[in-house]
PDB file of N, CA and C in Angstrom:
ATOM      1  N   UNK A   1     -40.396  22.733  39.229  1.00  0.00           N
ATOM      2  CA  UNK A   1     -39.734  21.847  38.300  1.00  0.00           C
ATOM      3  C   UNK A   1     -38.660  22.646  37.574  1.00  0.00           C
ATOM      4  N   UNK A   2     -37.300  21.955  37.505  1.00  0.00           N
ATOM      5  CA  UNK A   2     -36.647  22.913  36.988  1.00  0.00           C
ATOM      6  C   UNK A   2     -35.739  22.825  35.509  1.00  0.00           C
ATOM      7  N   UNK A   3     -36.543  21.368  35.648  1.00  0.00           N
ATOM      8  CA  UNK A   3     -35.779  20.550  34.053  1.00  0.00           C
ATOM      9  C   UNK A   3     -37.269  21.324  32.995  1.00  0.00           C
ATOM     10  N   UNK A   4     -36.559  21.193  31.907  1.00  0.00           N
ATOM     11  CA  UNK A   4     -37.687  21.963  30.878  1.00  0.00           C
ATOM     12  C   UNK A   4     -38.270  20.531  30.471  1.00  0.00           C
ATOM     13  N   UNK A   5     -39.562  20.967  29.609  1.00  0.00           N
ATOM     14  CA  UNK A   5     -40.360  19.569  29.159  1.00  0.00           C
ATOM     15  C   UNK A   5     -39.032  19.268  27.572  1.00  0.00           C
ATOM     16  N   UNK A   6     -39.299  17.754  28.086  1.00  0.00           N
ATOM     17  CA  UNK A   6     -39.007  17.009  26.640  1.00  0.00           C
ATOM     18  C   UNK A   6     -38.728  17.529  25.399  1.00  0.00           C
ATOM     19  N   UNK A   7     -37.383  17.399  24.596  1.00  0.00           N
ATOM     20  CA  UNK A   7     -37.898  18.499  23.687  1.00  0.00           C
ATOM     21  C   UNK A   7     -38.207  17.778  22.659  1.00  0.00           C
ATOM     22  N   UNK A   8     -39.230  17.419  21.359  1.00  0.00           N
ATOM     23  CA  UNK A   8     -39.077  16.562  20.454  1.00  0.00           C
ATOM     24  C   UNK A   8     -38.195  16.616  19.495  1.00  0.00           C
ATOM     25  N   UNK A   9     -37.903  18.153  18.863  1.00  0.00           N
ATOM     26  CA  UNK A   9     -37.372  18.396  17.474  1.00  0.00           C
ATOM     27  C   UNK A   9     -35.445  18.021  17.676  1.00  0.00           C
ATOM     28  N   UNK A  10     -35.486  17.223  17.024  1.00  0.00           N
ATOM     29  CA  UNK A  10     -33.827  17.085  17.062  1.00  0.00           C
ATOM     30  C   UNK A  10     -32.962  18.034  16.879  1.00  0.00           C
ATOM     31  N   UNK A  11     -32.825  18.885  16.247  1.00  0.00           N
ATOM     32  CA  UNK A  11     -32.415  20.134  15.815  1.00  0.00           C
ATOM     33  C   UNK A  11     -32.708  20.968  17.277  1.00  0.00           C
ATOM     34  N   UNK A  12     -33.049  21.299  18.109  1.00  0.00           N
ATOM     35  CA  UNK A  12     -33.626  21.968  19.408  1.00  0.00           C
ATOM     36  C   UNK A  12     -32.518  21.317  20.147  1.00  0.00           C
ATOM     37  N   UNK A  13     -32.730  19.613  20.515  1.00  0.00           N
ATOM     38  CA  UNK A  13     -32.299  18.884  20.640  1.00  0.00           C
ATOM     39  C   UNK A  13     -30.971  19.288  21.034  1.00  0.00           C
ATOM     40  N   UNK A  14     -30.199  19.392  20.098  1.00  0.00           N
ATOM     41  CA  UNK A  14     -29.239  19.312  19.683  1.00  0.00           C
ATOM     42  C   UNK A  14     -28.654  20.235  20.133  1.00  0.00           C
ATOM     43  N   UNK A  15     -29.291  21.133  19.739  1.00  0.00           N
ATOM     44  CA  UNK A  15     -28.735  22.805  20.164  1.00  0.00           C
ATOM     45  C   UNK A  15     -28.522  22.639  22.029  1.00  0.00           C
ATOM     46  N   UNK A  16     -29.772  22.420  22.316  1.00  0.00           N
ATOM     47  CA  UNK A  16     -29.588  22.571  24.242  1.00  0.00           C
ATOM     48  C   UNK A  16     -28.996  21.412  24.715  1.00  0.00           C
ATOM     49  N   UNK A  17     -27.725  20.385  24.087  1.00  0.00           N
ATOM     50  CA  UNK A  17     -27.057  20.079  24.565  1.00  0.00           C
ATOM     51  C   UNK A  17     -25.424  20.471  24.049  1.00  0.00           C
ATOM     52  N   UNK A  18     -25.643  20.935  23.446  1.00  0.00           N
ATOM     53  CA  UNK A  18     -24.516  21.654  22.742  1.00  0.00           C
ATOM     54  C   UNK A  18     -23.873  23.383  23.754  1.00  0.00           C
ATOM     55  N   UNK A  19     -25.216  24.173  23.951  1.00  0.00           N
ATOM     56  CA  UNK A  19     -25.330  25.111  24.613  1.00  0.00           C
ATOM     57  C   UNK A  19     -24.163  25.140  26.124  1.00  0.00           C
ATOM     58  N   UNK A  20     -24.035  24.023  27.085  1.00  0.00           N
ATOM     59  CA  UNK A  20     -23.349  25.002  27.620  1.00  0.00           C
ATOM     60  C   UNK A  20     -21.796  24.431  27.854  1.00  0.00           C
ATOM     61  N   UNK A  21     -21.291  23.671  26.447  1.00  0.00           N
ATOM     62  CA  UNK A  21     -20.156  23.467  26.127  1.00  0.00           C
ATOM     63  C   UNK A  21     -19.741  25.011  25.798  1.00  0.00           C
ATOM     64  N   UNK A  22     -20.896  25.318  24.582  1.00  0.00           N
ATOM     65  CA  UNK A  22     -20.593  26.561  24.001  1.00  0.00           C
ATOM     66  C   UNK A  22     -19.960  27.806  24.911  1.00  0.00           C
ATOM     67  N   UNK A  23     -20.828  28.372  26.123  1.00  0.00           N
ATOM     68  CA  UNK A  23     -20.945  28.989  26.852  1.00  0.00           C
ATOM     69  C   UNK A  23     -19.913  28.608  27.627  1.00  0.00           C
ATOM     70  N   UNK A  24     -19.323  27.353  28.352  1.00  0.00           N
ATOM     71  CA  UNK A  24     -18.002  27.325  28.726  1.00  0.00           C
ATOM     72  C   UNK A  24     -16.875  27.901  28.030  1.00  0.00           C
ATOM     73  N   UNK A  25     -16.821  27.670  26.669  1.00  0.00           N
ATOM     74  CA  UNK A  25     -15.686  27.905  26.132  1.00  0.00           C
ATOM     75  C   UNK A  25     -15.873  29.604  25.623  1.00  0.00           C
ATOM     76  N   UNK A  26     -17.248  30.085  25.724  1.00  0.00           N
ATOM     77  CA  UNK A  26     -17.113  31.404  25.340  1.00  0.00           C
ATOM     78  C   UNK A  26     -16.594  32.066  26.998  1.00  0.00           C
ATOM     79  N   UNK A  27     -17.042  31.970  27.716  1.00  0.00           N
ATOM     80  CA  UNK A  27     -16.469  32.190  29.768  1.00  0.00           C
ATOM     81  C   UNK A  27     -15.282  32.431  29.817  1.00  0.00           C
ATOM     82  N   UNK A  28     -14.413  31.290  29.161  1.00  0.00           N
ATOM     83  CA  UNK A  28     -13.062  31.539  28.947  1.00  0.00           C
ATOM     84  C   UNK A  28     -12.407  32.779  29.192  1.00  0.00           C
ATOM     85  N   UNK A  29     -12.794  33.174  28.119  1.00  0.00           N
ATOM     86  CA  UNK A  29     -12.138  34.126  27.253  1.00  0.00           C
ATOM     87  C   UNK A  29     -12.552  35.844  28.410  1.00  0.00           C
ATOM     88  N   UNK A  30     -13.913  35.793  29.424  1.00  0.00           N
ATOM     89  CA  UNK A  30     -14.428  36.774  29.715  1.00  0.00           C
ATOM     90  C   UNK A  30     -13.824  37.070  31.297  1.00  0.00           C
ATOM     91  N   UNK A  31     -13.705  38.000  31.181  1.00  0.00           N
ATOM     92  CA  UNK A  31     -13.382  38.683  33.059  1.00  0.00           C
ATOM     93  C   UNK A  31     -13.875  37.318  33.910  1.00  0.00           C
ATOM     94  N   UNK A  32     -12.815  37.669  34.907  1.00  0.00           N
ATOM     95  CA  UNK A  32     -13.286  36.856  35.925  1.00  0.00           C
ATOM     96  C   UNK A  32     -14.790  37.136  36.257  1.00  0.00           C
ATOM     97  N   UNK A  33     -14.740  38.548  36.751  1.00  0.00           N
ATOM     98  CA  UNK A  33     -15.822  38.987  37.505  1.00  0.00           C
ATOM     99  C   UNK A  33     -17.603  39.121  37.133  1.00  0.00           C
ATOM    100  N   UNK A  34     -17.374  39.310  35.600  1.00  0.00           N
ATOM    101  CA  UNK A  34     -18.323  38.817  34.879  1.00  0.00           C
ATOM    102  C   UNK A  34     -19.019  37.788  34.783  1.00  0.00           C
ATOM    103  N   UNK A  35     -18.234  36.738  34.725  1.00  0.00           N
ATOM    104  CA  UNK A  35     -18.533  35.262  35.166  1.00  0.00           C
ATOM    105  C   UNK A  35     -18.860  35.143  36.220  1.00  0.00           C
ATOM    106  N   UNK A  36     -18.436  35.305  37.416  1.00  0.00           N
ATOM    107  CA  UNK A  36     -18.664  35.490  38.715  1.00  0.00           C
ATOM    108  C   UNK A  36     -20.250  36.047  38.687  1.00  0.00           C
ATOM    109  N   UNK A  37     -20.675  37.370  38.350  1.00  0.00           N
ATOM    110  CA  UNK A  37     -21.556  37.820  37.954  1.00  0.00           C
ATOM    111  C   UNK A  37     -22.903  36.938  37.546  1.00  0.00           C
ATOM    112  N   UNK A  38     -22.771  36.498  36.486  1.00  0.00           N
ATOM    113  CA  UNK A  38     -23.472  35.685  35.744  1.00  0.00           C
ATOM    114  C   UNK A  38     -23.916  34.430  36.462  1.00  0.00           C
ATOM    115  N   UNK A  39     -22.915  33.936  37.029  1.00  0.00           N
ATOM    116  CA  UNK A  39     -22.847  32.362  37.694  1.00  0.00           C
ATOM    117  C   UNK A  39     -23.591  32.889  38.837  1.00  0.00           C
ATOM    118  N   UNK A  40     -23.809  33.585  40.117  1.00  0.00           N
ATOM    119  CA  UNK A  40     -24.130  34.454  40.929  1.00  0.00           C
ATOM    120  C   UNK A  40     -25.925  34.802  40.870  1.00  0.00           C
ATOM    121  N   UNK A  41     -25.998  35.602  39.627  1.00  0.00           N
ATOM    122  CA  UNK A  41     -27.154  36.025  38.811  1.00  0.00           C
ATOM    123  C   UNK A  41     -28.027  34.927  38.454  1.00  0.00           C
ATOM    124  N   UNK A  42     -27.317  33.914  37.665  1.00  0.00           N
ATOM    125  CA  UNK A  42     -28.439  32.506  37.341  1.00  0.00           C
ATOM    126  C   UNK A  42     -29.007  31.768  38.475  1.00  0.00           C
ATOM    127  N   UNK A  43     -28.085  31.726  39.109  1.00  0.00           N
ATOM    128  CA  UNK A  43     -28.194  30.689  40.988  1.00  0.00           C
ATOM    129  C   UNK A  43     -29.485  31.346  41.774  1.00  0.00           C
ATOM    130  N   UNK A  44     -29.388  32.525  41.851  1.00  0.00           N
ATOM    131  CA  UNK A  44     -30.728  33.499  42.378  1.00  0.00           C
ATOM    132  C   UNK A  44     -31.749  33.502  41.786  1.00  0.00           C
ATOM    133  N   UNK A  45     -31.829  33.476  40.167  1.00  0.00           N
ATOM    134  CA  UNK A  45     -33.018  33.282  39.766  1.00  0.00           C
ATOM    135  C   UNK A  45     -33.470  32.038  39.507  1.00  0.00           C
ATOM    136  N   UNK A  46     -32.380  31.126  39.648  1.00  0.00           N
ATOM    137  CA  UNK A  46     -32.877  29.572  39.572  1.00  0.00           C
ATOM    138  C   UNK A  46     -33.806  29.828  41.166  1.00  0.00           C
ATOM    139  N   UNK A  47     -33.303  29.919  42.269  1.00  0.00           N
ATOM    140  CA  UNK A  47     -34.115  29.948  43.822  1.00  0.00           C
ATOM    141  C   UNK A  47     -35.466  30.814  43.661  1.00  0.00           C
ATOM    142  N   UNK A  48     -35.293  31.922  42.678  1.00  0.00           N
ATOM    143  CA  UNK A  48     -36.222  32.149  42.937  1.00  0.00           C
ATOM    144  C   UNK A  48     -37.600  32.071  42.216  1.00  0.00           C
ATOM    145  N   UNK A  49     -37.027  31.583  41.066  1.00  0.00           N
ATOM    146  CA  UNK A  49     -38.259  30.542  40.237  1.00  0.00           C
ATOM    147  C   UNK A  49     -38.819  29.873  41.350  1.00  0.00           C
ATOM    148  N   UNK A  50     -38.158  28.607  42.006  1.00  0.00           N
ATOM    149  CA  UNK A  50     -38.180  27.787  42.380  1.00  0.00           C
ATOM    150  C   UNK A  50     -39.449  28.199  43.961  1.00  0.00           C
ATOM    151  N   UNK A  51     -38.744  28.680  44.393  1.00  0.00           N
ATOM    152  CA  UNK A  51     -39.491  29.417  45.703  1.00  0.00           C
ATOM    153  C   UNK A  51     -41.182  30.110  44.952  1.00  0.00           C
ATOM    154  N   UNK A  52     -41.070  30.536  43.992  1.00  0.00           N
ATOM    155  CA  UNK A  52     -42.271  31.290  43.436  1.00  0.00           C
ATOM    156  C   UNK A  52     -43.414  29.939  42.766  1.00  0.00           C
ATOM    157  N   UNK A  53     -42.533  28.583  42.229  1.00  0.00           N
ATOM    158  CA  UNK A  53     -43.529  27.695  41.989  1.00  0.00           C
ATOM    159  C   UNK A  53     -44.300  26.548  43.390  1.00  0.00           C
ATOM    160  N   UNK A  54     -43.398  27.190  44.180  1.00  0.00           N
ATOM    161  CA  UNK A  54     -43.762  26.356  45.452  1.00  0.00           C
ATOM    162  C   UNK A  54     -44.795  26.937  46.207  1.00  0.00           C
ATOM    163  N   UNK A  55     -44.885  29.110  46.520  1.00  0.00           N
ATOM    164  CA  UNK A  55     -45.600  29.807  46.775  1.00  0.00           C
ATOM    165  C   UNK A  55     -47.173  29.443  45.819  1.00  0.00           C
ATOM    166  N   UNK A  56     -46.935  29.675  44.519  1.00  0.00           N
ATOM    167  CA  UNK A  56     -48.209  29.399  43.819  1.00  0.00           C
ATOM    168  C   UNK A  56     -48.597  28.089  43.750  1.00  0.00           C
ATOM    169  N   UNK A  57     -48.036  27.214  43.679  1.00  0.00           N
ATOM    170  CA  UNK A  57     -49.031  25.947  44.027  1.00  0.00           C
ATOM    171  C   UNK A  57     -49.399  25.648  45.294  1.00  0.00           C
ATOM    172  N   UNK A  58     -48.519  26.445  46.208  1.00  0.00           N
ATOM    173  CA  UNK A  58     -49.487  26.339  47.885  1.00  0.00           C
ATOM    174  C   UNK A  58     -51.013  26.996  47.651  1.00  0.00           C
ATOM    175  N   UNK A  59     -50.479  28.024  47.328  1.00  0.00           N
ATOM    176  CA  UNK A  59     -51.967  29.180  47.020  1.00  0.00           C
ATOM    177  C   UNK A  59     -53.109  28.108  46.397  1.00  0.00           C
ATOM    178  N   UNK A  60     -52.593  27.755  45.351  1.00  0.00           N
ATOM    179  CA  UNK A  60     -53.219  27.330  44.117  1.00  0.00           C
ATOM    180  C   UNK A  60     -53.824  25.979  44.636  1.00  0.00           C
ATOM    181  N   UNK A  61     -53.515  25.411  45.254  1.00  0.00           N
ATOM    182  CA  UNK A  61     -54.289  23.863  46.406  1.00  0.00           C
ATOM    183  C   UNK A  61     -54.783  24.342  47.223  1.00  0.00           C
ATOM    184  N   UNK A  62     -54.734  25.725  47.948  1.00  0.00           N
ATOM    185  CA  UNK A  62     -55.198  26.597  49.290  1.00  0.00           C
ATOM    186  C   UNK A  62     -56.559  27.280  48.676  1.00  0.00           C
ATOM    187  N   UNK A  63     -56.460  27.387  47.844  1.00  0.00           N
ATOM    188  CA  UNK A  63     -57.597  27.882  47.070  1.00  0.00           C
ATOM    189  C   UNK A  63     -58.890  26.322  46.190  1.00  0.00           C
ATOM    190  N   UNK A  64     -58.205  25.239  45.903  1.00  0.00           N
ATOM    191  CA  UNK A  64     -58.948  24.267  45.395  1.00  0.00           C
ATOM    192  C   UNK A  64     -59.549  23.877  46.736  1.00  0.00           C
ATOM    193  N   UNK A  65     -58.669  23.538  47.672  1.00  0.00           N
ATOM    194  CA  UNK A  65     -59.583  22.677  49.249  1.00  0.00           C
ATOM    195  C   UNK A  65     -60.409  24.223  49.703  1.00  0.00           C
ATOM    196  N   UNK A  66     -60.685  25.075  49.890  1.00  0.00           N
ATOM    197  CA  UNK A  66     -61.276  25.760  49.818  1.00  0.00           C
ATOM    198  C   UNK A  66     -62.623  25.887  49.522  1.00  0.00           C
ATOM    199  N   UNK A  67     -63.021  25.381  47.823  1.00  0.00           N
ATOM    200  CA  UNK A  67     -63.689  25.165  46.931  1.00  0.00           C
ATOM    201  C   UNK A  67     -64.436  23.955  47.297  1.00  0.00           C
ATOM    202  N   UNK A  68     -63.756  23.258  47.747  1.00  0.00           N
ATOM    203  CA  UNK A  68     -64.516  22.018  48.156  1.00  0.00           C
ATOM    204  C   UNK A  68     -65.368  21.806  49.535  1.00  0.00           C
TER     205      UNK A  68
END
């Protein structure tokens, strides 16, 4: 899953939709290559969250039918 849970507090809220206006307009201003960097850097660890929650809930059902 790669959306975060719900957030209630408005103030939170607020902030993580605000966040990556912010972060665009701070990019601006930074090296290409940095950005490049970064954009590069997040993409890999987004896959590899992603790949690691798919590994452990195989395990993690491979291990419940098991049990049964």
């Amino acid at each position: 899953r790669l959306s975060p849970t719900p957030i209630q507090d408005p103030v939170q809220a607020k902030v993580m939709q605000i966040m990556p206006i912010a972060f665009s307009v701070l990019f601006l201003f930074f090296p290409s290559g940095l950005v490049l960097y970064w954009l590069i850097n997040n993409s890999l660890q987004i896959f590899q969250q992603w790949h690691m929650n798919r590994v452990i809930e195989r395990e993690t059902a491979a291990a419940a039918a098991k049990r049964r």
